[in-house]
PDB file of N, CA and C in Angstrom:
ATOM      1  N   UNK A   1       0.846  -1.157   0.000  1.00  0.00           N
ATOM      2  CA  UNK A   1       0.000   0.000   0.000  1.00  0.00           C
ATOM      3  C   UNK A   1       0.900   1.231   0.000  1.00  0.00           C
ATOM      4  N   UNK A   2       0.836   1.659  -1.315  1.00  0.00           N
ATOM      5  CA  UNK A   2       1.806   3.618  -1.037  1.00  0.00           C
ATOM      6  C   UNK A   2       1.322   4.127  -0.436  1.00  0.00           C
ATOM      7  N   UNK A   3       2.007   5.484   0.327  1.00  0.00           N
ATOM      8  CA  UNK A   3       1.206   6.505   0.609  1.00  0.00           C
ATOM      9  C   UNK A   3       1.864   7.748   0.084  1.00  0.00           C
ATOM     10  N   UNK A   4       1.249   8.573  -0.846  1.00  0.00           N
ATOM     11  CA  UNK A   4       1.871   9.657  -1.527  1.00  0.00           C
ATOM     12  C   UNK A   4       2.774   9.673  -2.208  1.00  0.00           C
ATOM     13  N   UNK A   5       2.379   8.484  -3.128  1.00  0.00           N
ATOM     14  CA  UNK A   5       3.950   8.015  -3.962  1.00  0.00           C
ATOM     15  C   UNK A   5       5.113   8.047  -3.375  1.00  0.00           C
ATOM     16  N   UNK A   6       5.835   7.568  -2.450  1.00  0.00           N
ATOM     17  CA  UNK A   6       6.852   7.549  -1.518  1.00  0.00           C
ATOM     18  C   UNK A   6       7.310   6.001  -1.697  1.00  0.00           C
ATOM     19  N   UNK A   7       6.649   5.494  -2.923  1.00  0.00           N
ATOM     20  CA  UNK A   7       7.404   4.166  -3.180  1.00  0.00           C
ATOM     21  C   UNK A   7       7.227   3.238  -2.207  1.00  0.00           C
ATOM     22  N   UNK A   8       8.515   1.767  -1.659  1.00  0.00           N
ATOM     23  CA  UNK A   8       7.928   0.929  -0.802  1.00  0.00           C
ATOM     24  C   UNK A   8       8.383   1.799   0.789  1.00  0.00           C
ATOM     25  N   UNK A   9       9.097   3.044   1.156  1.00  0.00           N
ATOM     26  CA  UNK A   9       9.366   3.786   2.021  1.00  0.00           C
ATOM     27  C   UNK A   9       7.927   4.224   2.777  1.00  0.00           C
ATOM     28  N   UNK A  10       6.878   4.632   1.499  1.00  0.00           N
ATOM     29  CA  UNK A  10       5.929   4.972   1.622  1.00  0.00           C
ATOM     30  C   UNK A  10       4.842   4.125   1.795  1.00  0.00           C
ATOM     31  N   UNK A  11       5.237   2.921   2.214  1.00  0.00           N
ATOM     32  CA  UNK A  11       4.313   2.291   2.454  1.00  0.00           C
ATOM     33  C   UNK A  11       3.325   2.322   3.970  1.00  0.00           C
ATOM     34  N   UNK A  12       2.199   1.702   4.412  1.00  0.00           N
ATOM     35  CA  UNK A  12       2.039   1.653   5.901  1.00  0.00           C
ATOM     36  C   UNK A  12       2.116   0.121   5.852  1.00  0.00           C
ATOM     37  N   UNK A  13       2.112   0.224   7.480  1.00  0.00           N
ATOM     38  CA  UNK A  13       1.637  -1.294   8.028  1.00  0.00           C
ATOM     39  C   UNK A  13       0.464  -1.480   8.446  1.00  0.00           C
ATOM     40  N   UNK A  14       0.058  -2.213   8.406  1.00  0.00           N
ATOM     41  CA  UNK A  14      -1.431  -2.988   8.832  1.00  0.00           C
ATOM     42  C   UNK A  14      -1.761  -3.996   9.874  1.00  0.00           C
ATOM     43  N   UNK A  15      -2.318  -3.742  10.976  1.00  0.00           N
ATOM     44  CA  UNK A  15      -2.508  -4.678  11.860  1.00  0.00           C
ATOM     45  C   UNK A  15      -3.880  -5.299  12.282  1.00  0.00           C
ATOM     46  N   UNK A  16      -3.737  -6.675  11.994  1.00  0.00           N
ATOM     47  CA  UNK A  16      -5.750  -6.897  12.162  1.00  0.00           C
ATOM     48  C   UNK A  16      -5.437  -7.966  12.659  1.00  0.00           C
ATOM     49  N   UNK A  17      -6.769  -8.459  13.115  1.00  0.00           N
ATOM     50  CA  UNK A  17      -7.351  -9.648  13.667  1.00  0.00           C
ATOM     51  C   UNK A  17      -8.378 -10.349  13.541  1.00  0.00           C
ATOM     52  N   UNK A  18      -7.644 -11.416  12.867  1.00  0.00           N
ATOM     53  CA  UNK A  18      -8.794 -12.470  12.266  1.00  0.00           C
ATOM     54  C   UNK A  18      -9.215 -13.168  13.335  1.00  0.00           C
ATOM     55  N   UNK A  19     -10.274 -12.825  13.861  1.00  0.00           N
ATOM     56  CA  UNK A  19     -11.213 -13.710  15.045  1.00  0.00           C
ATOM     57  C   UNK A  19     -12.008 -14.883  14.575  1.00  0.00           C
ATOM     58  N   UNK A  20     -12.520 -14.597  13.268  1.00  0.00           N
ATOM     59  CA  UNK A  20     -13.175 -15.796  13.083  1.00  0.00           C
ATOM     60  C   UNK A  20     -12.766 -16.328  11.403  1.00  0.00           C
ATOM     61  N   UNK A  21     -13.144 -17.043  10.973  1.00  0.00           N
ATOM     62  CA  UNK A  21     -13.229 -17.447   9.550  1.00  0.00           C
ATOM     63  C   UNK A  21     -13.737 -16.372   8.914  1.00  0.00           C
ATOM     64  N   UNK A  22     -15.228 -15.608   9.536  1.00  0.00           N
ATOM     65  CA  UNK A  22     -15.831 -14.761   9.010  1.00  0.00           C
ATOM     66  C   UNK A  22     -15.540 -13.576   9.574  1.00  0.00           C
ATOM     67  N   UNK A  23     -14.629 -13.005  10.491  1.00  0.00           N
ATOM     68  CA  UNK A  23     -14.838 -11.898  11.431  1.00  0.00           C
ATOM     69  C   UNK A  23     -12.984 -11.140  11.394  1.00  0.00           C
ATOM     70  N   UNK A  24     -13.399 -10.445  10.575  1.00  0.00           N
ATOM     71  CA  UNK A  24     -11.439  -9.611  10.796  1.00  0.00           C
ATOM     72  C   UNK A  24     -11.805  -8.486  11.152  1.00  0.00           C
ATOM     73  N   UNK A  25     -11.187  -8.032  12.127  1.00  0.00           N
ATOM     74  CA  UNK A  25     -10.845  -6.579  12.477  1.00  0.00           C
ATOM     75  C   UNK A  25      -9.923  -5.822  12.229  1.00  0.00           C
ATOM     76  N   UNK A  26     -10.059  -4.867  11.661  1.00  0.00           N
ATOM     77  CA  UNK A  26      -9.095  -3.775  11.143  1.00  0.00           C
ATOM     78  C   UNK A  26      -8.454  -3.316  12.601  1.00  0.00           C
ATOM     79  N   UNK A  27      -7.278  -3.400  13.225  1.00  0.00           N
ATOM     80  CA  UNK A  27      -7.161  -2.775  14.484  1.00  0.00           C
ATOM     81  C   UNK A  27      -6.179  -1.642  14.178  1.00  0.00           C
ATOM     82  N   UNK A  28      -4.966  -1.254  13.659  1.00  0.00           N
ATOM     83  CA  UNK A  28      -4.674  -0.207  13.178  1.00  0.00           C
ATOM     84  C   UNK A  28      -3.900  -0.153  12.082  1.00  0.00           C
ATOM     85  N   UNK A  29      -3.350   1.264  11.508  1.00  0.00           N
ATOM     86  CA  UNK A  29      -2.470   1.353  10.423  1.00  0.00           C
ATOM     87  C   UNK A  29      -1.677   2.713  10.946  1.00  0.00           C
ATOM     88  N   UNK A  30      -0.559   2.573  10.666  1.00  0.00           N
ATOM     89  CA  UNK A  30       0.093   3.244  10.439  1.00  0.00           C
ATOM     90  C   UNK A  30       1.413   3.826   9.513  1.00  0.00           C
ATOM     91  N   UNK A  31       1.864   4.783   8.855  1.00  0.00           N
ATOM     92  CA  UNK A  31       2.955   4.829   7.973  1.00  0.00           C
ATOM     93  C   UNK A  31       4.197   4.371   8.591  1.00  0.00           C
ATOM     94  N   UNK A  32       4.967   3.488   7.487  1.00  0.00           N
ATOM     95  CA  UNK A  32       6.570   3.062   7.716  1.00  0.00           C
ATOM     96  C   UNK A  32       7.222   4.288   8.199  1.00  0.00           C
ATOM     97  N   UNK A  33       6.841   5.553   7.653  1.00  0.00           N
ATOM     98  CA  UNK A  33       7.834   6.381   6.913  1.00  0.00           C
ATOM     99  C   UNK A  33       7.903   7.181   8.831  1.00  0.00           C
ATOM    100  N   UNK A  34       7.004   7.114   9.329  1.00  0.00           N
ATOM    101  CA  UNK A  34       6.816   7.515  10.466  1.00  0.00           C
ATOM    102  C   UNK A  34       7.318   6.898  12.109  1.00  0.00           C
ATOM    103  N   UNK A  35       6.952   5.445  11.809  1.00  0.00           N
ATOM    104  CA  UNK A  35       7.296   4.205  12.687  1.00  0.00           C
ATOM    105  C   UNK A  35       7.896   3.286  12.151  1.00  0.00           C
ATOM    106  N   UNK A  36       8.765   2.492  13.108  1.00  0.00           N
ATOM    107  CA  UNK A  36       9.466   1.412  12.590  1.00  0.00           C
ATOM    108  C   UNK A  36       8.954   0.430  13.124  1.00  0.00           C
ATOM    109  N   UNK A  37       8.416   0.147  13.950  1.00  0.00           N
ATOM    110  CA  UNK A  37       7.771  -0.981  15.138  1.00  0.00           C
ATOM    111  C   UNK A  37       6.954  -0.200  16.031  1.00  0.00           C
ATOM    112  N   UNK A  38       6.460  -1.003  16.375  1.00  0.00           N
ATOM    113  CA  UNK A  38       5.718  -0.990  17.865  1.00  0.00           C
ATOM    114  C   UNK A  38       6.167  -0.875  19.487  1.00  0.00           C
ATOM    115  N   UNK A  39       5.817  -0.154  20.032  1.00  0.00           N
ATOM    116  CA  UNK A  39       6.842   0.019  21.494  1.00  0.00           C
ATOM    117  C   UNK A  39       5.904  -1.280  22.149  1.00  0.00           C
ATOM    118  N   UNK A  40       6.563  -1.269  23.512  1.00  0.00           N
ATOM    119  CA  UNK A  40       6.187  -2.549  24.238  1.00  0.00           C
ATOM    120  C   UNK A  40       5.013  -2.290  24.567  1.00  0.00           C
ATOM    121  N   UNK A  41       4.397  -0.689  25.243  1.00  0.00           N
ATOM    122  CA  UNK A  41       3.281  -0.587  25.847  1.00  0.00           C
ATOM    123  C   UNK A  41       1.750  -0.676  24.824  1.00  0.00           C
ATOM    124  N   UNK A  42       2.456  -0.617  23.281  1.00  0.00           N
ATOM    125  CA  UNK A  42       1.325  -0.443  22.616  1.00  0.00           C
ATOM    126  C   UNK A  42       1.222  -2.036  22.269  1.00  0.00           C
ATOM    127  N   UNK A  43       2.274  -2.554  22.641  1.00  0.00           N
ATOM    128  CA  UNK A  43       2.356  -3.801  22.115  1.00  0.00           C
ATOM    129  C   UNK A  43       1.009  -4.548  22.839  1.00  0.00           C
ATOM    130  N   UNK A  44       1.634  -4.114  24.198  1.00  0.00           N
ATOM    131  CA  UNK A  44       0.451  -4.803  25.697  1.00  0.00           C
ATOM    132  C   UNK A  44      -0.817  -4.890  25.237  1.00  0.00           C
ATOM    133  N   UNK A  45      -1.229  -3.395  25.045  1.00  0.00           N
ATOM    134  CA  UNK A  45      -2.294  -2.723  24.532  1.00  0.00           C
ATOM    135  C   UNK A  45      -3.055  -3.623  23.538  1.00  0.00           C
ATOM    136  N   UNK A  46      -2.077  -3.733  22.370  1.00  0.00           N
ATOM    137  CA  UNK A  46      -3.198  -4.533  21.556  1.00  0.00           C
ATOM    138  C   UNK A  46      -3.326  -6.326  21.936  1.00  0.00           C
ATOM    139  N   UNK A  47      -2.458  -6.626  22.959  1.00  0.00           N
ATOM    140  CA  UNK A  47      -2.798  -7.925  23.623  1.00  0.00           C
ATOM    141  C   UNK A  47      -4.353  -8.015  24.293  1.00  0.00           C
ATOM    142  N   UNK A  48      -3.891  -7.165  25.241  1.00  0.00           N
ATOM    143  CA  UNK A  48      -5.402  -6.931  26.069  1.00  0.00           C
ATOM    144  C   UNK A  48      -6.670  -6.536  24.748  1.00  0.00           C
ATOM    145  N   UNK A  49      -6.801  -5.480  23.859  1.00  0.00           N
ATOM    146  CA  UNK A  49      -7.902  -5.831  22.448  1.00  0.00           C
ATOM    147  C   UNK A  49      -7.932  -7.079  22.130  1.00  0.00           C
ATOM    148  N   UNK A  50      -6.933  -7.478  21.757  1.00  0.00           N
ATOM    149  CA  UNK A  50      -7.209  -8.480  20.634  1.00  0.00           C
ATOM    150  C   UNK A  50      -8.190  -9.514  21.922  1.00  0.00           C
ATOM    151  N   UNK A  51      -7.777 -10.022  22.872  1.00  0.00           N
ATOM    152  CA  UNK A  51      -8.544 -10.829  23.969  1.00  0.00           C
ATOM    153  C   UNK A  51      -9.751 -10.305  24.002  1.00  0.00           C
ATOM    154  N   UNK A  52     -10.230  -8.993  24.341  1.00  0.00           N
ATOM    155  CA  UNK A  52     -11.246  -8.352  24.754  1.00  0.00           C
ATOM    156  C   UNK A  52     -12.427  -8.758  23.270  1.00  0.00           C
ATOM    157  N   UNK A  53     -11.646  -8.446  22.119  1.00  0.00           N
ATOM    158  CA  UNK A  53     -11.872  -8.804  20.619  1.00  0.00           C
ATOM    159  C   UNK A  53     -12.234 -10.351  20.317  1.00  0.00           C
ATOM    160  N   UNK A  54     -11.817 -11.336  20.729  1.00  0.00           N
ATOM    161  CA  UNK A  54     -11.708 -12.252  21.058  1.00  0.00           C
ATOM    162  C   UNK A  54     -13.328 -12.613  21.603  1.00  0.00           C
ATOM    163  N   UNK A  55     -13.191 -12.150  22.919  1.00  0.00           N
ATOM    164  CA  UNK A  55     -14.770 -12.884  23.833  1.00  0.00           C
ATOM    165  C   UNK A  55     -15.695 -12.401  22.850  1.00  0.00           C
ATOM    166  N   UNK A  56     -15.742 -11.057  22.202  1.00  0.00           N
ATOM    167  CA  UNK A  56     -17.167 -11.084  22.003  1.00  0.00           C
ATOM    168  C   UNK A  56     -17.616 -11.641  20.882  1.00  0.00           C
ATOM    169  N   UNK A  57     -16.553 -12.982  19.917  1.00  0.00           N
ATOM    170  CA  UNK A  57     -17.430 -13.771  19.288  1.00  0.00           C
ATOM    171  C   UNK A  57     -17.423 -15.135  19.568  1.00  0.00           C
TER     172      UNK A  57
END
């Protein structure tokens, strides 16, 4: 995925969660060009979603 013609620099990342066969959640995106990874606390963060994401199917 480009963003603003910035080539593969310009790309984002994509983070989802396939809960079911039928059920994906878009949980976030953000640009490469901006972030390189994920820190630990956001890491936590989407542990505790994705679970919370999780029960309600």
């Amino acid at each position: 995925m480009g963003i603003d013609s910035q080539g593969k620099s310009g790309s984002a990342r994509v983070i989802y969660l396939l809960a079911t066969e039928d059920i994906i959640y878009l949980v976030m995106t953000y640009p490469k060009s901006k972030k390189d990874s994920l820190t630990d606390a956001e890491k936590a963060e989407l542990k505790k979603l994705t679970k919370l994401l999780k029960d309600e199917v």
